[in-house]
Every structure is written in C-alpha cells, then in structure tokens.
N, C-alpha and C. Protein backbone atom coordinates (compact mmCIF):
# COMPACT_ATOMS: atom_id res chain seq x y z
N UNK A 1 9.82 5.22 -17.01
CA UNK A 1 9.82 3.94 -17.66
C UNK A 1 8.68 3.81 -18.65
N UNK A 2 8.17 4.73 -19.14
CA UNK A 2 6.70 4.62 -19.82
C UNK A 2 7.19 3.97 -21.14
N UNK A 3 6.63 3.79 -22.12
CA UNK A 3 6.99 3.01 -22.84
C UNK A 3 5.50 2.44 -23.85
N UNK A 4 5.40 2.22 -25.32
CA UNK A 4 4.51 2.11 -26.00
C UNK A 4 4.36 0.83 -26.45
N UNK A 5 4.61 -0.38 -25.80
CA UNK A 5 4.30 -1.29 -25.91
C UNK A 5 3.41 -1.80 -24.31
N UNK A 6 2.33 -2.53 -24.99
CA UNK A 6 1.53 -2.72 -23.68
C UNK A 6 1.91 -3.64 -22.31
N UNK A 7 2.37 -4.46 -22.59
CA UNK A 7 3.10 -4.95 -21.75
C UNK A 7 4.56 -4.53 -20.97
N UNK A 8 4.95 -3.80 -21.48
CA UNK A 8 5.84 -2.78 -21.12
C UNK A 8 5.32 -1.43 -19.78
N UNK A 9 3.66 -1.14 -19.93
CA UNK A 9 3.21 -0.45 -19.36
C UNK A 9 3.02 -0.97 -17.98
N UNK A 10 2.89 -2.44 -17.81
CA UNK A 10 3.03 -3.35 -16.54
C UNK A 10 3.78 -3.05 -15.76
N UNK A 11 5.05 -2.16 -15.95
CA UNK A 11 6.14 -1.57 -15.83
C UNK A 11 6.26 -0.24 -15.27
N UNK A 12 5.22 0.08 -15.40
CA UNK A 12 5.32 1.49 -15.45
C UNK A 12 5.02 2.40 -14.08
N UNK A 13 5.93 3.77 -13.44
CA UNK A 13 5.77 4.44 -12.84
C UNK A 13 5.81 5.25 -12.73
N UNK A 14 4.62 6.25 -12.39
CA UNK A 14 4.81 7.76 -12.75
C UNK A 14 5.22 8.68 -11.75
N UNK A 15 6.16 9.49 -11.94
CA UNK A 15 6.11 10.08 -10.74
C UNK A 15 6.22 12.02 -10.74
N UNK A 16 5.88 12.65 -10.31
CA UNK A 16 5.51 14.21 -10.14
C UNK A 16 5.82 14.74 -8.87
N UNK A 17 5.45 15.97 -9.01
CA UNK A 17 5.92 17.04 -8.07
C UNK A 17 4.37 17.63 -7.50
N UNK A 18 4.40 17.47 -6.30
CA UNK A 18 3.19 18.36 -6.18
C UNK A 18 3.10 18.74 -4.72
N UNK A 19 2.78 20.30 -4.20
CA UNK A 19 2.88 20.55 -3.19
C UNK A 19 4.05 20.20 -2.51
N UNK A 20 5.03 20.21 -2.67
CA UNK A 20 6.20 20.00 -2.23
C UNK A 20 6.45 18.51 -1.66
N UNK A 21 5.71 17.55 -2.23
CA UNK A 21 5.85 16.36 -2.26
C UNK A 21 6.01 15.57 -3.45
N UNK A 22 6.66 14.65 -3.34
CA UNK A 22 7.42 13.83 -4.72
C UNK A 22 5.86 12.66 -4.79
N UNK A 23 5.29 12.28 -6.11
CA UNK A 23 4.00 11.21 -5.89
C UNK A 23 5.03 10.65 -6.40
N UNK A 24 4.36 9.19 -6.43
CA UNK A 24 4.87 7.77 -7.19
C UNK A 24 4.03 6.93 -7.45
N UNK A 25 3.28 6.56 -8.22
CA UNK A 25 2.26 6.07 -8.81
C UNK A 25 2.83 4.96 -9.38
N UNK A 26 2.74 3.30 -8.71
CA UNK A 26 2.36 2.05 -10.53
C UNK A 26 1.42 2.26 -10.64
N UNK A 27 1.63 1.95 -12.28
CA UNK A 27 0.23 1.84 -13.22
C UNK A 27 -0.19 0.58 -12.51
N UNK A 28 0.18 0.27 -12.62
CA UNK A 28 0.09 -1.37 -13.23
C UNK A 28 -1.71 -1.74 -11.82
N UNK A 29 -0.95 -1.66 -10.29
CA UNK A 29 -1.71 -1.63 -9.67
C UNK A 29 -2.58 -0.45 -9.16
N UNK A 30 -1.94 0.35 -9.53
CA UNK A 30 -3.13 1.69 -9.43
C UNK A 30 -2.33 2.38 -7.45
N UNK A 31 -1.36 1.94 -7.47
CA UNK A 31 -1.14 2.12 -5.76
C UNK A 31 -0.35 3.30 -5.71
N UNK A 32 -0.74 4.31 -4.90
CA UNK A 32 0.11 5.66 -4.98
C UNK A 32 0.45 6.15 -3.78
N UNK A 33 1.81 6.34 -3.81
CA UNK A 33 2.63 7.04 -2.42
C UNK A 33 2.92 8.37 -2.82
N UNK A 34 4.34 8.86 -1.51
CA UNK A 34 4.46 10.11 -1.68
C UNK A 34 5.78 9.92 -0.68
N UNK A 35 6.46 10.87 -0.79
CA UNK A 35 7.72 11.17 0.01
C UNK A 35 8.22 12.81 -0.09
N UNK A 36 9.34 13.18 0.53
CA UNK A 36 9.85 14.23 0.43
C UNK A 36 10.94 14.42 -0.65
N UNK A 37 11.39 13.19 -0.72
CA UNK A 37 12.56 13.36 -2.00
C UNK A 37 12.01 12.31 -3.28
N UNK A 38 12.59 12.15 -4.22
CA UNK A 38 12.19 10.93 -5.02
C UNK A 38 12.55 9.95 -4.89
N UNK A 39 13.56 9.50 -4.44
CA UNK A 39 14.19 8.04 -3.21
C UNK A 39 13.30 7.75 -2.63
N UNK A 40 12.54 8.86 -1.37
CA UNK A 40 11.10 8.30 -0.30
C UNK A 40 10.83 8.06 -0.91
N UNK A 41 9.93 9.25 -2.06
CA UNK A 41 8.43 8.45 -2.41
C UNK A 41 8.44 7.26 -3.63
N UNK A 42 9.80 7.00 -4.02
CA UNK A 42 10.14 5.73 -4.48
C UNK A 42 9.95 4.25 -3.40
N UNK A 43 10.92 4.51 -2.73
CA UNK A 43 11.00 3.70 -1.48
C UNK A 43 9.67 3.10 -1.19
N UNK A 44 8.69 4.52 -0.87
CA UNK A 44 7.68 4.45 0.10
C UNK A 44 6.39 3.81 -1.30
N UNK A 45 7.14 3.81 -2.16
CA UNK A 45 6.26 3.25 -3.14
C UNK A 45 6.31 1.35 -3.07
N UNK A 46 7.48 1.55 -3.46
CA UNK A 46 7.78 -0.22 -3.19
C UNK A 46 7.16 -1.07 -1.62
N UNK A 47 7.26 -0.22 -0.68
CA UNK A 47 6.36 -1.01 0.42
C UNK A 47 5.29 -0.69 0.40
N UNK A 48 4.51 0.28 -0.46
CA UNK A 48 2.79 0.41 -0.48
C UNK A 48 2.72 -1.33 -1.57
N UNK A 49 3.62 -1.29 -2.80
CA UNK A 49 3.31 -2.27 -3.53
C UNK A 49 3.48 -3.65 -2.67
N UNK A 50 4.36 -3.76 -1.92
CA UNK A 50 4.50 -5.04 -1.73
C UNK A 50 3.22 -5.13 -0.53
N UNK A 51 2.69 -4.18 0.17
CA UNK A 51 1.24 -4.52 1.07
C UNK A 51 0.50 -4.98 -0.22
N UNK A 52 0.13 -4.34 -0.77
CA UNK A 52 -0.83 -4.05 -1.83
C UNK A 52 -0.83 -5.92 -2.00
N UNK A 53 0.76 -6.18 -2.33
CA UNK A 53 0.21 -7.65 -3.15
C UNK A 53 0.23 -8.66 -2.03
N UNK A 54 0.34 -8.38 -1.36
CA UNK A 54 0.81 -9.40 -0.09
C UNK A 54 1.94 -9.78 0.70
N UNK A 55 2.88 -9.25 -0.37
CA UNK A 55 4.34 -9.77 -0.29
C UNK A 55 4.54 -9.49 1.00
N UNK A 56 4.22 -8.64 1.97
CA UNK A 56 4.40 -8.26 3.35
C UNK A 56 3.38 -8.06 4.04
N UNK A 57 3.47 -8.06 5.46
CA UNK A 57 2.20 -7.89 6.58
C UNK A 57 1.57 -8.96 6.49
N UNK A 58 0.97 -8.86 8.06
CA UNK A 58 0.32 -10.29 8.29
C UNK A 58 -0.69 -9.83 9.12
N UNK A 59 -1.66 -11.05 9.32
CA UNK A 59 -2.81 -10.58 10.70
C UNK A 59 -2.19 -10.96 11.33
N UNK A 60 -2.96 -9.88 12.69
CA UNK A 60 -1.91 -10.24 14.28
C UNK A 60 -2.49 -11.13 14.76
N UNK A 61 -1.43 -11.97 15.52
CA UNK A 61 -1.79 -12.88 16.28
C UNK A 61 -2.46 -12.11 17.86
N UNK A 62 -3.60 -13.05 18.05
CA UNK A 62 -3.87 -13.17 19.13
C UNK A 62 -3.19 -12.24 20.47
N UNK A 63 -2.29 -13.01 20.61
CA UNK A 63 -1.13 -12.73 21.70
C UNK A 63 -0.80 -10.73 20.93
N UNK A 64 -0.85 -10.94 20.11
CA UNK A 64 -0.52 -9.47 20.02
C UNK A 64 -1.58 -8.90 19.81
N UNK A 65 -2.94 -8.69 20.07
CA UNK A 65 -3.90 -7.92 20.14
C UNK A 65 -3.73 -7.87 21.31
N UNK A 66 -3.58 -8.97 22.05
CA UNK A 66 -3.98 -8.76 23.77
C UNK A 66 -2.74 -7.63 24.66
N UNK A 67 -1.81 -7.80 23.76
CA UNK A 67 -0.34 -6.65 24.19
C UNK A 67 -0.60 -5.42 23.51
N UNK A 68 -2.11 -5.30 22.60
CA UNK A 68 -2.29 -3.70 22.12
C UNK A 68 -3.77 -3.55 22.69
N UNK A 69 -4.19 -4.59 24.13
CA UNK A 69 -5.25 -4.48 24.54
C UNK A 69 -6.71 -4.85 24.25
N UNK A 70 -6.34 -4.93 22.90
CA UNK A 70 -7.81 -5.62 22.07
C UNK A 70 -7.92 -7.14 22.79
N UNK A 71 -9.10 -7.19 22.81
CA UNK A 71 -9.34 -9.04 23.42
C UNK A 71 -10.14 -9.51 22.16
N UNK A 72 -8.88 -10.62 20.92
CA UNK A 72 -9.14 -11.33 19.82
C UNK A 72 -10.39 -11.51 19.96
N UNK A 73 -11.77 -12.22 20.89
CA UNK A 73 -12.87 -12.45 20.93
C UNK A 73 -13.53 -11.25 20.47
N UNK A 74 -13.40 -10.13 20.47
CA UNK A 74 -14.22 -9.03 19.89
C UNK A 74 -13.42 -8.67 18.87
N UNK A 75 -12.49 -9.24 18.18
CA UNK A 75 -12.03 -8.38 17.03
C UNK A 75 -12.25 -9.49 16.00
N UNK A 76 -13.42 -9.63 15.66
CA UNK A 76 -13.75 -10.62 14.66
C UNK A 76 -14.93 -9.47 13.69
N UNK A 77 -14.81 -9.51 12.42
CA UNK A 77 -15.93 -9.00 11.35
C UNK A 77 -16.59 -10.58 10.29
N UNK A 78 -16.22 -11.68 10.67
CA UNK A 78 -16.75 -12.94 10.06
C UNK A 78 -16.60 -12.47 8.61
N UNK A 79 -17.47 -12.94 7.52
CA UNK A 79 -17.00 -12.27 6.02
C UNK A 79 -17.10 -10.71 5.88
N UNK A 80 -17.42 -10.03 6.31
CA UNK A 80 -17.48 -8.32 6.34
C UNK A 80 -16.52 -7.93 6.56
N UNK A 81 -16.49 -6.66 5.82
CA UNK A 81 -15.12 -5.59 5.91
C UNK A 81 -15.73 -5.39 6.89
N UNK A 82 -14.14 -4.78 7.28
CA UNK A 82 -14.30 -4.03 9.02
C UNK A 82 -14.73 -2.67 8.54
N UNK A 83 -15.54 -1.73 9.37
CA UNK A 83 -16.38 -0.60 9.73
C UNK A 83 -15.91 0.10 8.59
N UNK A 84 -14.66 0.46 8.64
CA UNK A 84 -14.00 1.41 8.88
C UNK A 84 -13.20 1.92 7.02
N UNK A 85 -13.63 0.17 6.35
CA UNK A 85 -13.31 0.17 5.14
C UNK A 85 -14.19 0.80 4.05
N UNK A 86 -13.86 1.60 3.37
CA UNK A 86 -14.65 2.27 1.90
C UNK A 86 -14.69 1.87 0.70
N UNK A 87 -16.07 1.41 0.40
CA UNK A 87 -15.86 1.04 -1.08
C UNK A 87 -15.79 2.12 -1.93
C-alpha cells in the first residue's frame, strides 16, 4: 500500500520475508508482528494494532487475579510502570 502522498503513508504496511517468517509492520504506529504465512502475520498484525490502540484488552478484574492467584492488594505499581517494562 505504500504510496507518495503523505497522508496516504498513514496507510501504510510493510511486509517481508525473513527467516522463514512473514513480518508485518504499520508505519503509521511503528507496531510489528510476524506469522508463518502472510494471512498470520497479517492477522497477527491487526490484533498487535488494535492492543496497541486500545481497541481491545482490558485490566483484570480483581476476581480474576484472585482465579490466577495474585491477591489485587499486591498487584498495584501506583503511577510507575510495572518492573518489568523497558524504556
């Protein structure tokens, strides 16, 4: 879809071959998957984008930390990324 108008580039997805995996790159947000065919790493592109913007996933409730064992009272970081995040 590349294309030489700039707003057009909003648009845009690149995708390659590498190591026997298909990439899929938007420009637009910079978010990059991968799959085995170009369908996956299409596919698997569109649900990296829609985390990416919000459109999907949620924080867990309560009740479901306590059914993956976590007790909500210790899974708090107040304004801080959690540990585990890289700038």
């Amino acid at each position: 879809m590349a294309s030489s108008t700039p707003d057009a580039r909003d648009d845009e997805i690149r995708l390659w071959r590498e190591d026997g995996w298909w990439i899929a790159k938007d420009v637009a947000t910079g978010v990059t998957s991968q799959g085995s065919s170009r369908a996956a790493a299409l596919s698997n592109l569109d649900e990296a984008v829609a985390l990416h913007e919000g459109e999907i996933g949620c924080e867990p409730t309560d009740e479901e930390l306590r059914e993956a064992g976590i007790d909500p009272a210790d899974n708090t970081t107040g304004d801080e990324e959690p540990p585990d995040v890289l700038k």
